[in-house]
C-alpha atoms as a PDB file:
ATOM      1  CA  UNK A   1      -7.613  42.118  28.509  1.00  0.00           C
ATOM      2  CA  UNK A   2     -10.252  44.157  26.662  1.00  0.00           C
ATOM      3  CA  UNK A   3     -13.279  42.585  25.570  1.00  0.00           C
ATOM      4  CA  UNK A   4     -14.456  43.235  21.877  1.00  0.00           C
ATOM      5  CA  UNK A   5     -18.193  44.264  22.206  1.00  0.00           C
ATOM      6  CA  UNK A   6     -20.253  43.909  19.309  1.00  0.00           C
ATOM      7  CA  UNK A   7     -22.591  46.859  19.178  1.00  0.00           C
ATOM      8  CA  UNK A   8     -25.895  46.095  17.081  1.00  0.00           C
ATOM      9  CA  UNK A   9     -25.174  49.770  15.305  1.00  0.00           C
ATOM     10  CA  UNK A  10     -21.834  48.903  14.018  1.00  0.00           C
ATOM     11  CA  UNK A  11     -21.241  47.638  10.363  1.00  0.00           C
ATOM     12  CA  UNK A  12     -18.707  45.003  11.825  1.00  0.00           C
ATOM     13  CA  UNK A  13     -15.977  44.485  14.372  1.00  0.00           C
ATOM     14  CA  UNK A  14     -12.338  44.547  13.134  1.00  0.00           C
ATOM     15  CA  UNK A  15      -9.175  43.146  14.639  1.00  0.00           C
ATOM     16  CA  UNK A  16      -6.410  45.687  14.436  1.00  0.00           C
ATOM     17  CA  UNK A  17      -2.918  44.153  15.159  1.00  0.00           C
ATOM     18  CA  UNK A  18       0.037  46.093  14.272  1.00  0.00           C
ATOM     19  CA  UNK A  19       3.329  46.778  16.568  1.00  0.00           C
ATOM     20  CA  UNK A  20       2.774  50.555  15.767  1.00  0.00           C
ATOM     21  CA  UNK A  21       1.030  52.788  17.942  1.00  0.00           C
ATOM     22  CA  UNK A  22       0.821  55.356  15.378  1.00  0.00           C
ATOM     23  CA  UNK A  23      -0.656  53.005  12.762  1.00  0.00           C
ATOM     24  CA  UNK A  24      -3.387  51.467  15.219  1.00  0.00           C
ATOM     25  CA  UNK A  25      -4.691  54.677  15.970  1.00  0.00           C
ATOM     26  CA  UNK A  26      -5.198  56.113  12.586  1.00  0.00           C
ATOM     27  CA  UNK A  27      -6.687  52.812  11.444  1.00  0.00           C
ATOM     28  CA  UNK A  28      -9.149  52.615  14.490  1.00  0.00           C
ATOM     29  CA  UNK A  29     -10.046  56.855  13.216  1.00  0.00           C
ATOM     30  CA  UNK A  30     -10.727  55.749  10.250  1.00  0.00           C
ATOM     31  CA  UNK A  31     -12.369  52.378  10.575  1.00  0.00           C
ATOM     32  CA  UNK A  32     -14.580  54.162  13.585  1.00  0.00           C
ATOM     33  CA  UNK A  33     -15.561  57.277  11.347  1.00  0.00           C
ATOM     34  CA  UNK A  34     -17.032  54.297   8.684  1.00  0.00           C
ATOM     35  CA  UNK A  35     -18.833  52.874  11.638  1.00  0.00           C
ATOM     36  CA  UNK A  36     -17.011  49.566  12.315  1.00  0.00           C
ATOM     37  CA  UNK A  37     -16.281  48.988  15.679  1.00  0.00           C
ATOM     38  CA  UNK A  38     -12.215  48.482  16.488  1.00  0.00           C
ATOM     39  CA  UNK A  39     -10.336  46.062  18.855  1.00  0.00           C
ATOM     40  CA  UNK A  40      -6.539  46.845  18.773  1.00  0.00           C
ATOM     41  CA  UNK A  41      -3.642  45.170  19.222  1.00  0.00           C
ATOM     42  CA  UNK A  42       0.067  45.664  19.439  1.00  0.00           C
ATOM     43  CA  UNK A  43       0.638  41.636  17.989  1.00  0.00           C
ATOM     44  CA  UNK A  44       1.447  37.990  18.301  1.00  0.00           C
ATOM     45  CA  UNK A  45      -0.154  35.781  21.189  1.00  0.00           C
ATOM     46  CA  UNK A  46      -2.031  38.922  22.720  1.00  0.00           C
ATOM     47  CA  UNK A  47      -3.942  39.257  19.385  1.00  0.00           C
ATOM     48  CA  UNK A  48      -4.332  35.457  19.138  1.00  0.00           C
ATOM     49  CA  UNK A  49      -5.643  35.255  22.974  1.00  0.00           C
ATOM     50  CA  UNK A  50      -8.484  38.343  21.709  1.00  0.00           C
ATOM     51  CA  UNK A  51      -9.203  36.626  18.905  1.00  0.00           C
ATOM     52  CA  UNK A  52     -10.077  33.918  20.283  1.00  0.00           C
ATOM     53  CA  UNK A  53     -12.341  35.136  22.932  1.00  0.00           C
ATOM     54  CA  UNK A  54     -14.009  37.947  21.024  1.00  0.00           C
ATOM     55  CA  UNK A  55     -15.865  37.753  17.944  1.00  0.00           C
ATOM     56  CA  UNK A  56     -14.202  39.304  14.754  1.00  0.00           C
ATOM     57  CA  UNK A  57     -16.272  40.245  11.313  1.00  0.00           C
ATOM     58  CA  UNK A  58     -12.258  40.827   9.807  1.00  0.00           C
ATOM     59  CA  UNK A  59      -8.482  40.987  11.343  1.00  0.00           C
ATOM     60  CA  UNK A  60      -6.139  43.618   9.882  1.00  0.00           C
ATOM     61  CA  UNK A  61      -2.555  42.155  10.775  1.00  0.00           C
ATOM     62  CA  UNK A  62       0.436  43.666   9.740  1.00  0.00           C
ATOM     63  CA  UNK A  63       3.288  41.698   8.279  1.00  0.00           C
ATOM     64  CA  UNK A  64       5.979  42.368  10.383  1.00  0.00           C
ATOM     65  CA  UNK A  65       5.604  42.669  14.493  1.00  0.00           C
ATOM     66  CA  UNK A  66       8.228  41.797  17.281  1.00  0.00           C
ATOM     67  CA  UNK A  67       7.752  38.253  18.422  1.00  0.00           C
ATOM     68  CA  UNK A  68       5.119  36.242  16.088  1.00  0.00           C
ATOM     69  CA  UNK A  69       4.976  37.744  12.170  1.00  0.00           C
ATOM     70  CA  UNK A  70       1.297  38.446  11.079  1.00  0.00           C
ATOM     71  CA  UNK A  71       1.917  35.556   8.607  1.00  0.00           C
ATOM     72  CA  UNK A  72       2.587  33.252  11.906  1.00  0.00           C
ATOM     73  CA  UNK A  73      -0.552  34.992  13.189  1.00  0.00           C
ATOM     74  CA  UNK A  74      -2.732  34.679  10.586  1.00  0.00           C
ATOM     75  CA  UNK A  75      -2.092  30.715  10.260  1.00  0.00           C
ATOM     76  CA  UNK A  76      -2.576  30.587  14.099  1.00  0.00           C
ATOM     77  CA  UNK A  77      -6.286  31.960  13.606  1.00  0.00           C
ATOM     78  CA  UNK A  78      -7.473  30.305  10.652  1.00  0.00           C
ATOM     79  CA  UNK A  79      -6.532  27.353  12.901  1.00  0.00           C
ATOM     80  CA  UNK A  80      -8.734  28.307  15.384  1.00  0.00           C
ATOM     81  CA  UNK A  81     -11.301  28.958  12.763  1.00  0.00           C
ATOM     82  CA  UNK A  82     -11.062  28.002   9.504  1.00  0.00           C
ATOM     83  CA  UNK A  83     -13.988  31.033   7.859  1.00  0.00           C
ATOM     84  CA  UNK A  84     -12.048  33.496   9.697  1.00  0.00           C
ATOM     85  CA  UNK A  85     -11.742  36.648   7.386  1.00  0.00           C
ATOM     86  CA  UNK A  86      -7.806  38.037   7.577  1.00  0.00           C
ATOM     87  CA  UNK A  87      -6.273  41.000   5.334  1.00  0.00           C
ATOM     88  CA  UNK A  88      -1.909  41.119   6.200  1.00  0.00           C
ATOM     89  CA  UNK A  89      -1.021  44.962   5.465  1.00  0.00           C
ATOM     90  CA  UNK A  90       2.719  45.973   5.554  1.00  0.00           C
ATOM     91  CA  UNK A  91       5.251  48.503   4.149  1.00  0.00           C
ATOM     92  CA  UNK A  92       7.891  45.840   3.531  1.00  0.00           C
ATOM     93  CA  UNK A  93       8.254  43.812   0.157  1.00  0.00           C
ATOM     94  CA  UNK A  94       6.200  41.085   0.417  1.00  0.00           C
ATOM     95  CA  UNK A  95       8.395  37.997   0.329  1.00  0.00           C
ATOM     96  CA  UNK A  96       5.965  35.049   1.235  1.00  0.00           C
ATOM     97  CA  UNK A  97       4.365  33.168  -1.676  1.00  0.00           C
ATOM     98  CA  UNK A  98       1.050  35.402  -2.064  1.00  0.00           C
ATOM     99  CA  UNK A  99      -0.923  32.328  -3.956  1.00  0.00           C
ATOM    100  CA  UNK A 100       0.279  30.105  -1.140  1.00  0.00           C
ATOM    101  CA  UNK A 101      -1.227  32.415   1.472  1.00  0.00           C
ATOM    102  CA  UNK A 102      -4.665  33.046  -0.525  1.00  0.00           C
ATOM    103  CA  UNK A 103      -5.003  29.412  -0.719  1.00  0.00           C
ATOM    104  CA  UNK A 104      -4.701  29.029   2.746  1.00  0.00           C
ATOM    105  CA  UNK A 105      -7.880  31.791   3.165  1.00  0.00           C
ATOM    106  CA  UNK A 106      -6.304  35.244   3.326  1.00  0.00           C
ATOM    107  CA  UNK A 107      -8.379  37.797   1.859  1.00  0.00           C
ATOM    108  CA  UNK A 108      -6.254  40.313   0.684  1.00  0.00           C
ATOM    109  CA  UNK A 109      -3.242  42.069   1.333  1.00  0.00           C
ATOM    110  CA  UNK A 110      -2.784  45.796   1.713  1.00  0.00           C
ATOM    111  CA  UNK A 111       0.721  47.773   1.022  1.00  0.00           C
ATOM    112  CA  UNK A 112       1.890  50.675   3.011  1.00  0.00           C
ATOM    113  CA  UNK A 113       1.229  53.035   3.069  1.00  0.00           C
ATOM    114  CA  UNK A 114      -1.890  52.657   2.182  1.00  0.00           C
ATOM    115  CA  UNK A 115      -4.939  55.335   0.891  1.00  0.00           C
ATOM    116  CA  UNK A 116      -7.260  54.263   3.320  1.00  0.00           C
ATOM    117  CA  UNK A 117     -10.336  55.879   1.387  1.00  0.00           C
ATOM    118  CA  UNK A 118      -9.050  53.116  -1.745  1.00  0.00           C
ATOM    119  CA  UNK A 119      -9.527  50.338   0.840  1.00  0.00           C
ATOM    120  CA  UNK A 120     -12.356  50.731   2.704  1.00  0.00           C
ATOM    121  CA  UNK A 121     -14.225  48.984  -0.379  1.00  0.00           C
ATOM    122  CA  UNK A 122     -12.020  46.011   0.140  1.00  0.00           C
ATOM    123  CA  UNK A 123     -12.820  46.220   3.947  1.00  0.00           C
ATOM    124  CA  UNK A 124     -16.618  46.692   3.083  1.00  0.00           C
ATOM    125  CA  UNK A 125     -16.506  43.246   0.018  1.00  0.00           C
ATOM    126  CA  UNK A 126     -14.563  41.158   2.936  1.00  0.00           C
ATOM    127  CA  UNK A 127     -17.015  42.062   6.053  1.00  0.00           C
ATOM    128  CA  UNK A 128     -19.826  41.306   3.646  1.00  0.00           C
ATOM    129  CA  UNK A 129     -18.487  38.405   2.114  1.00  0.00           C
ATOM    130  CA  UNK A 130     -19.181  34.808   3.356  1.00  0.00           C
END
């Protein structure tokens, strides 16, 4: 399994779990070009297992993955650590209670498709946010 490294040069290391391919690669482009460093993930108990041996500034989980849901994920890791910073992205409808899930420590959720230029200020607030 691959080891996050935290490189003293990078603005923060972000989790990247989503069942898409596609999705995880323009993310970790993006993310890269605004000098974070990227872990990704395609979901579920891999992403819990990385979690828990790396260390994370933020996890970006999307919503809806084969197996465990990012929901299921996210509760899984705040578990593990309670000040762990999590943003849930997904292009479905959001159907879980959203003031449930902030009071439980999410940081923010993030509709697809998204304008990643629009978020990076949410990504910048939550990796410098304690």
């Amino acid at each position: 399994m691959l080891q996050p490294e935290h490189r003293p040069d990078e603005a923060g290391h972000i989790l990247v779990v989503d069942d898409q391919i596609s999705i995880r690669e323009m993310m970790s482009e993006f993310l890269r070009h605004l000098g974070y460093g990227v872990t990704l993930d395609e979901g579920g108990h891999r992403a819990i297992a990385l979690f828990s041996s790396g260390r994370f500034d933020l996890v970006l989980l999307d919503v809806v993955m084969p197996g465990m849901t990012g929901i299921e994920v996210f509760r899984v890791i705040r578990k593990f650590d309670p000040q762990a910073k999590v943003i849930l992205f997904s292009g479905q409808p959001f159907a879980q209670p959203y003031r449930e899930l902030l009071d439980e420590g999410l940081r923010g959720f993030i509709k697809k498709p998204f304008d990643l230029d629009d978020r990076s200020s949410l990504l910048a607030a939550q990796l410098h946010q304690r």
